[in-house]
Protein backbone atom coordinates (compact mmCIF):
# COMPACT_ATOMS: atom_id res chain seq x y z
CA UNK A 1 -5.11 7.60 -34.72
CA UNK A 2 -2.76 11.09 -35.42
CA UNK A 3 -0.18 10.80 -32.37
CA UNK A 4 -0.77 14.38 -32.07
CA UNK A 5 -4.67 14.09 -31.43
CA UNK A 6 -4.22 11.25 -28.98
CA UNK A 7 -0.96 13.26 -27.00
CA UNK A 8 -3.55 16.65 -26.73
CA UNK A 9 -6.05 14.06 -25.67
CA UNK A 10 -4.12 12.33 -23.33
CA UNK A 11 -2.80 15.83 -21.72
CA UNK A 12 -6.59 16.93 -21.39
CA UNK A 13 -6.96 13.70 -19.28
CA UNK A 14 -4.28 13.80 -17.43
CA UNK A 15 -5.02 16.92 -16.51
CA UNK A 16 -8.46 16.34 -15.19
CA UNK A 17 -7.20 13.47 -13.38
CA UNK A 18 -4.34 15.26 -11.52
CA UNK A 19 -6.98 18.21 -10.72
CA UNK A 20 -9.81 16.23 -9.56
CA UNK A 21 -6.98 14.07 -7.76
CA UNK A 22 -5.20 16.95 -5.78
CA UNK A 23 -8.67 18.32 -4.57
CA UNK A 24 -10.29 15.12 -3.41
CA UNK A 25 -7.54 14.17 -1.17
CA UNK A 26 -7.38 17.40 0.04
CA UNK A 27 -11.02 17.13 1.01
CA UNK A 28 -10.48 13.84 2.57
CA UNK A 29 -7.41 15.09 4.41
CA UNK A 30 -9.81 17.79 5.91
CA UNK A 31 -12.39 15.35 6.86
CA UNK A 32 -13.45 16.45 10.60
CA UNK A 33 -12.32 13.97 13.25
CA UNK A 34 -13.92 11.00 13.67
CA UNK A 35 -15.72 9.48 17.31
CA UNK A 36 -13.27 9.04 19.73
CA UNK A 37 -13.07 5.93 20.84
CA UNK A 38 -11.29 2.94 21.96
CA UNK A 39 -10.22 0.52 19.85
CA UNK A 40 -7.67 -2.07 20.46
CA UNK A 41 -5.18 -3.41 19.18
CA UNK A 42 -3.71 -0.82 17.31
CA UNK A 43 -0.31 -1.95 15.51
CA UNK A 44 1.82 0.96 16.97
CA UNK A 45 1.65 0.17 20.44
CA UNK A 46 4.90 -0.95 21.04
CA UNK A 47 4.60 -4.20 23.29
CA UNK A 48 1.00 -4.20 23.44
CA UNK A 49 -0.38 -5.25 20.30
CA UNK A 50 -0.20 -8.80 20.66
CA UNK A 51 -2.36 -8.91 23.33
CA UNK A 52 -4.68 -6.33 22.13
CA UNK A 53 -3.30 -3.62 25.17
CA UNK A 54 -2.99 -0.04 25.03
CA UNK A 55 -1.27 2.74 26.97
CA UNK A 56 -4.14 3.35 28.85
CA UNK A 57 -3.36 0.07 30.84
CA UNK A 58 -0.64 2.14 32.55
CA UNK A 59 -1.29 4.38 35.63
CA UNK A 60 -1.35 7.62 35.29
CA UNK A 61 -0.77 7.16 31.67
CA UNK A 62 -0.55 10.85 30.47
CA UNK A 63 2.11 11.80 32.21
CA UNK A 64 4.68 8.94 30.64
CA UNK A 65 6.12 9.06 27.18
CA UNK A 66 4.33 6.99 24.66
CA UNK A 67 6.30 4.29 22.44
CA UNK A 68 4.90 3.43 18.93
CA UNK A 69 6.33 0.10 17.13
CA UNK A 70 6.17 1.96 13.43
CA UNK A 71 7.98 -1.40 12.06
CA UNK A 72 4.75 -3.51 12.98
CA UNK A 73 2.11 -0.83 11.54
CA UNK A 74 4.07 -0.72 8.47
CA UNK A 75 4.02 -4.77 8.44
CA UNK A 76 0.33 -4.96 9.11
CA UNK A 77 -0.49 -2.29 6.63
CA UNK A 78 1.38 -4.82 4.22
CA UNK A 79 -0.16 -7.72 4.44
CA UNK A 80 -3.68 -5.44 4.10
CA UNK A 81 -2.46 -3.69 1.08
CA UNK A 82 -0.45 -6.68 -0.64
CA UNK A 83 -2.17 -9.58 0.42
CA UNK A 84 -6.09 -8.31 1.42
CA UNK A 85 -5.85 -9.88 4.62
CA UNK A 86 -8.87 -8.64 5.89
CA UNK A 87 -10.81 -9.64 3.06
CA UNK A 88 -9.15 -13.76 3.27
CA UNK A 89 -10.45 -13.71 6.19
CA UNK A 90 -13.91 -11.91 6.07
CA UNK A 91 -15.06 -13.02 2.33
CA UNK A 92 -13.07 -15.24 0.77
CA UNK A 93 -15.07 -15.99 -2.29
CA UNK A 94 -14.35 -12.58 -3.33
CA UNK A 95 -10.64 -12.91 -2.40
CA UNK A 96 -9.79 -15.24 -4.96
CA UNK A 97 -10.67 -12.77 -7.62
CA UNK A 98 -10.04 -9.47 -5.91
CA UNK A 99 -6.30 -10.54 -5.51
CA UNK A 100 -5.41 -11.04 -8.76
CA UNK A 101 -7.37 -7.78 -9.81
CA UNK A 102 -4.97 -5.79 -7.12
CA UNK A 103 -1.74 -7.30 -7.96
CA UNK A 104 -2.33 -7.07 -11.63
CA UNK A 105 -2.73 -2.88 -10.69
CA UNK A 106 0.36 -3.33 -8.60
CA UNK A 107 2.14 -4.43 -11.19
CA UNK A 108 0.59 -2.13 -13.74
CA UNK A 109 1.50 0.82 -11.68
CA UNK A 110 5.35 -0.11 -11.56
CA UNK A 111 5.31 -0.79 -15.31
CA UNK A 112 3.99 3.01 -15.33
CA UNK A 113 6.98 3.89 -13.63
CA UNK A 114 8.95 2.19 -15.62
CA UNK A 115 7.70 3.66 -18.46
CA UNK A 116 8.28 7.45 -17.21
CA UNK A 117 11.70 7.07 -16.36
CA UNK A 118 12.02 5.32 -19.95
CA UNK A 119 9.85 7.71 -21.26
CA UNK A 120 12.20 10.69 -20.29
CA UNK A 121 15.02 9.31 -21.31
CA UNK A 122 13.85 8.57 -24.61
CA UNK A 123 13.00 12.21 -24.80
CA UNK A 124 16.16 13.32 -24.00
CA UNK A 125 17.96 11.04 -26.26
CA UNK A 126 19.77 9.07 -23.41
CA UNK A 127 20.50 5.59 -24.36
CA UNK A 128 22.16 2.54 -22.55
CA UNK A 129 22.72 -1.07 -21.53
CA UNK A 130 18.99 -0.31 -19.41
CA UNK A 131 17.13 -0.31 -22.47
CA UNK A 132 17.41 -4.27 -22.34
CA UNK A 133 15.67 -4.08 -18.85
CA UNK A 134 12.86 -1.98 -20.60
CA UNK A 135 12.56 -4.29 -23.56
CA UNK A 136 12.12 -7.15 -21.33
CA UNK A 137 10.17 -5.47 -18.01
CA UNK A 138 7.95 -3.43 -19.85
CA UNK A 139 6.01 -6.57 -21.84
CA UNK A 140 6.37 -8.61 -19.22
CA UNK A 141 5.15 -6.03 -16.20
CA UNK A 142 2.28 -5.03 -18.79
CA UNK A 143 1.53 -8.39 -19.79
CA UNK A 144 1.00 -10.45 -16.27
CA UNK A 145 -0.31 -7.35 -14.89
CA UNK A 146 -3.49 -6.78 -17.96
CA UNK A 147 -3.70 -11.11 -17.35
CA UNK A 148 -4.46 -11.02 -13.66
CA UNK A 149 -6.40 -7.69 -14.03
CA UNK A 150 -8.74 -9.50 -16.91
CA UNK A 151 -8.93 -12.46 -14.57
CA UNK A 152 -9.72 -10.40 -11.46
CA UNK A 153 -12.60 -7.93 -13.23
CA UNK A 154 -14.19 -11.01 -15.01
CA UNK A 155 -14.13 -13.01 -11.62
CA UNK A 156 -15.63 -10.00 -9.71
CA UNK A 157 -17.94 -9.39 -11.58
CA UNK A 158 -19.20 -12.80 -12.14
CA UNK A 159 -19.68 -13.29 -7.64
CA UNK A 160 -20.86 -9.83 -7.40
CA UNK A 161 -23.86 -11.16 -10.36
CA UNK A 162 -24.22 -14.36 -8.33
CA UNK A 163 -24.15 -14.06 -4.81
CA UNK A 164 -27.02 -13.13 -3.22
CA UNK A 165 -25.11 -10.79 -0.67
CA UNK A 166 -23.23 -8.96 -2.93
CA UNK A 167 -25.53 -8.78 -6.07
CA UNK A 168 -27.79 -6.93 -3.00
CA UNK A 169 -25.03 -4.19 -1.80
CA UNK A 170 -23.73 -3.66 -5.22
CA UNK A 171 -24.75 -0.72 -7.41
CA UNK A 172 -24.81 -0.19 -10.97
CA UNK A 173 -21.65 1.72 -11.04
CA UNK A 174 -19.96 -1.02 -9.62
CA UNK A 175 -20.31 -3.15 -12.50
CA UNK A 176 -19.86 0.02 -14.85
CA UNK A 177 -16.51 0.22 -12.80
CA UNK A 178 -15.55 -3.07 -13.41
CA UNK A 179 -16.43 -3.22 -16.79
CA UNK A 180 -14.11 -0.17 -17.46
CA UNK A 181 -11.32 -1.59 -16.09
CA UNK A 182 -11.66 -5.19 -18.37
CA UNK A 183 -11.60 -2.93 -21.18
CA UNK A 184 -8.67 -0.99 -19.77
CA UNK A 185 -6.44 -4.92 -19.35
CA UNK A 186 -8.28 -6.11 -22.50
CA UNK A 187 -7.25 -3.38 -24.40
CA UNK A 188 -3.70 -3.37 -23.00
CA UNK A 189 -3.41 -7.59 -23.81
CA UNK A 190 -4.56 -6.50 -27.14
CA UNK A 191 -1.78 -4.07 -28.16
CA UNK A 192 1.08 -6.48 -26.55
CA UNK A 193 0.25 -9.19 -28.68
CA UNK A 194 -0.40 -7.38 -31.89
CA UNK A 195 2.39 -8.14 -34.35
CA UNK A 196 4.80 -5.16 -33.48
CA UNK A 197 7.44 -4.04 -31.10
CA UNK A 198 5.02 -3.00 -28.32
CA UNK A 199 7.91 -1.72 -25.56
CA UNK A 200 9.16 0.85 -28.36
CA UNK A 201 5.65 1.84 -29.26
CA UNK A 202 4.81 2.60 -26.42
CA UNK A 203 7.86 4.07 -25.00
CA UNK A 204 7.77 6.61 -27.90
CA UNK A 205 4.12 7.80 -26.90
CA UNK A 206 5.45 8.49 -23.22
CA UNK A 207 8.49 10.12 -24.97
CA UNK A 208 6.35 12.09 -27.08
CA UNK A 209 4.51 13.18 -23.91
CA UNK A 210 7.56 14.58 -22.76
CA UNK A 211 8.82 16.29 -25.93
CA UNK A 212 4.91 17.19 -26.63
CA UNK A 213 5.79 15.80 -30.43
CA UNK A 214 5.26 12.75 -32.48
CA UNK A 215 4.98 12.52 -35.56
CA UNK A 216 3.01 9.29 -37.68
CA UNK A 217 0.23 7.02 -36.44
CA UNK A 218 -0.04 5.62 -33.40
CA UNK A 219 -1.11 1.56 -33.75
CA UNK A 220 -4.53 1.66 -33.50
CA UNK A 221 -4.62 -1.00 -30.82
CA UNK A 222 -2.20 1.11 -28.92
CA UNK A 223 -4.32 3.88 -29.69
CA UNK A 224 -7.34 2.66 -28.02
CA UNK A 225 -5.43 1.32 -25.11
CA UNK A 226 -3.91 4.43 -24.35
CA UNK A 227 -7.69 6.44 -24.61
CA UNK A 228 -8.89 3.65 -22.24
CA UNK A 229 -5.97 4.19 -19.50
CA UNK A 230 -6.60 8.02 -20.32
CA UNK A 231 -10.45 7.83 -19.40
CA UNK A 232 -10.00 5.26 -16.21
CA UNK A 233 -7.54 8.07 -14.63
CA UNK A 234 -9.82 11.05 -15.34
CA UNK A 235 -12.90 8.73 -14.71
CA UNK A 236 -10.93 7.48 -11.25
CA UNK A 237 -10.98 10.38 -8.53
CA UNK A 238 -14.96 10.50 -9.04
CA UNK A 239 -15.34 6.98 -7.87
CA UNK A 240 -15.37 4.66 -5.21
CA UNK A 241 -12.03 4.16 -6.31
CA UNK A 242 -10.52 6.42 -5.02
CA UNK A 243 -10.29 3.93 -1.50
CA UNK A 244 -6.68 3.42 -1.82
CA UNK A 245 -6.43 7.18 -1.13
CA UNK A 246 -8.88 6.89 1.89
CA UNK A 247 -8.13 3.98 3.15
CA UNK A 248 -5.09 6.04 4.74
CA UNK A 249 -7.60 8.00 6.36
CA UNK A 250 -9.71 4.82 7.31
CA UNK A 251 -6.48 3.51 9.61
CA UNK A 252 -4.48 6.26 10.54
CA UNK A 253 -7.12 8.86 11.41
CA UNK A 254 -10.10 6.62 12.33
CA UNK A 255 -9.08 2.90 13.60
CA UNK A 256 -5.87 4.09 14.99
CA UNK A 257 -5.94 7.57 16.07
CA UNK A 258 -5.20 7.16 19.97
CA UNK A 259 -3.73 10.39 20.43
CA UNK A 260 -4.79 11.71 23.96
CA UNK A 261 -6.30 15.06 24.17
CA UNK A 262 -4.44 17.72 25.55
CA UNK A 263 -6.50 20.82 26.40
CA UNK A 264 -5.47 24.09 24.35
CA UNK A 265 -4.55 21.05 21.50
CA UNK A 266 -5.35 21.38 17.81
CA UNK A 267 -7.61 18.38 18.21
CA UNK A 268 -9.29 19.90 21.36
CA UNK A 269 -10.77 22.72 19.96
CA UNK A 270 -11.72 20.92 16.81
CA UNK A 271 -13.75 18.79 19.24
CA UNK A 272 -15.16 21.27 20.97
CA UNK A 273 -16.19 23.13 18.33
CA UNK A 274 -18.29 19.75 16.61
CA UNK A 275 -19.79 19.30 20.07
CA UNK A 276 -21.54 22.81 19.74
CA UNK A 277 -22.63 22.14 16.20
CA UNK A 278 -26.56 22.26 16.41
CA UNK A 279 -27.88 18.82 15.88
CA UNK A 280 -30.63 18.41 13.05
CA UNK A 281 -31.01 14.19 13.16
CA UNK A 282 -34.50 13.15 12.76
CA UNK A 283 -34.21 9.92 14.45
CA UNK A 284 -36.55 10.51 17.80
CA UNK A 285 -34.08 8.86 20.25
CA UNK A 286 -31.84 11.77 19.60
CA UNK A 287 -34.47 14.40 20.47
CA UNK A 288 -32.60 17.28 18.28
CA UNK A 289 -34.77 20.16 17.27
CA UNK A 290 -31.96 21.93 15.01
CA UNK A 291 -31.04 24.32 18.11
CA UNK A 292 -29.72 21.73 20.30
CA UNK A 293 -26.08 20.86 20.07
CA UNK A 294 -24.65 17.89 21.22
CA UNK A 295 -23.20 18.59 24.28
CA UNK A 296 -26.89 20.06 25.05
CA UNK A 297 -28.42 16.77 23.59
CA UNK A 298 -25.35 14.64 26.28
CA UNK A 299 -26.38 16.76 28.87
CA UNK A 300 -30.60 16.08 28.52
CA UNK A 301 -29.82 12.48 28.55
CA UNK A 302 -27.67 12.66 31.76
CA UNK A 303 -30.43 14.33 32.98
CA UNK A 304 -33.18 11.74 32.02
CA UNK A 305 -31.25 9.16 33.80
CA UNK A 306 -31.05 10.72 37.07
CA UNK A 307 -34.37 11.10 36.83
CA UNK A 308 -35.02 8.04 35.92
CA UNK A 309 -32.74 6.34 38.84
């Protein structure tokens, strides 16, 4: 393919993806706050979460200074994110493929760093004893990373096809999903062992990125790994995909949010004002009529169980 087609191609893409990108976090970030609740342990109470404790174990809690162990959150979120602890221990049939699939990202990911800072320099015409490391770490970051990703989708989408759990829960654009991404490490195996010097290939591309020229062909194995990494990252914050943003959210806003609630506080009036929200559930337990709100709906049942006493 002409490098200049695939580089105005490849900006259109990226484009899209940082866009779409920017504004879905964003919309996740202003996600209202969750149910308050309870739940313990939570990793950044210092001295407590072995045990499963919280501050609320203390007397008079609120008017003592609260100590959070970041060092242990930022362990647990480790073993989550690098070893998919909850999964081992919740569904390990899907572990076995799900781990490769992540670490072969990981590892993808750092290669594109790698490639970026290699990338610039090429544009800039810097040269060095670090272009060894890149002639070496690129092909082999690339490499294991598109083997354990092809491993990973293939695996994945074999138990998802087989199990009788999973094949129930999982949607079409699951699969669609996967099937992306093979083609993504597929495509990425193919241009690394195509007779060539794949580092420098694709080192020039990013380069050309940079510079916005490049003259010649691009490899057309290179070509159609490079339109397959373009359309996963404009394809990717439309999709379920996009957990490894929310997951944030998931522990830091939802499972572990134990801030108290201090009245005149941000997060007090943003409760107060979802407790007057008019309720418009149809399930007949809740006993909304669109007018309600919930504190009027907490304050009905209260009532109903006097009554009932």
């Amino acid at each position: 393919m002409s490098a200049s087609v695939l580089i105005l191609l490849s900006y259109g893409l990226m484009a899209i993806f940082a866009v779409a990108f920017v504004a879905r976090s964003a919309k996740l970030a202003r996600m209202p706050a969750h149910l308050r609740w309870e739940l313990a342990p939570v990793p950044h109470e210092k001295g407590r979460a072995s045990y499963g404790g919280s501050y609320l174990e203390e007397v008079d809690w609120w008017t003592k200074p609260r100590e959070k162990d970041h060092l242990n959150e930022i362990l647990y979120m480790g073993k989550e994110i690098l070893f998919l602890k909850a999964l081992w221990e919740h569904k390990r049939s899907l572990w076995w493929f799900s781990f490769p699939f992540h670490v072969g990202l990981y590892l993808l990911t750092a290669a594109l760093g790698v490639l970026v800072v290699g990338g610039a320099a090429w544009a800039l015409g810097i040269s060095g004893p670090g272009w060894g490391i890149l002639r070496l770490g690129i092909p082999l970051l690339t490499g294991v990373g598109y083997g354990l990703g092809v491993v990973g989708a293939i695996g994945l989408f074999v138990v998802r096809m087989t199990d009788p759990g999973m094949r129930n829960s999982t949607n079409p654009m699951t699969y669609f999903n996967l099937v992306l991404l093979l083609g993504l490490f597929g495509s990425g195996l193919w241009a690394i062992f195509t007779p060539g010097s794949f580092h420098m290939e694709v080192l020039g591309f990013v380069g050309a990125l940079f510079s916005g020229s490049l003259g010649g062909e691009v490899p057309q194995p290179l070509s159609v790994h490079i339109l397959f990494a373009g359309v996963f990252l404009a394809y990717l914050p439309f999709t379920p995909m996009m957990h490894f943003v929310a997951k944030y959210f998931t522990y830091h806003k939802v499972r572990w949010d134990d801030e108290p609630v201090k009245s005149g506080s941000r997060l007090d009036r943003e409760l107060k004002m979802l407790l007057n929200q008019s309720v418009t559930w149809a399930a007949p337990h809740v006993r909304a009529d669109g007018k309600k709100t919930w504190v009027d709906i907490a304050m009905d049942s209260g009532k109903s169980k006097e009554v009932g006493k």
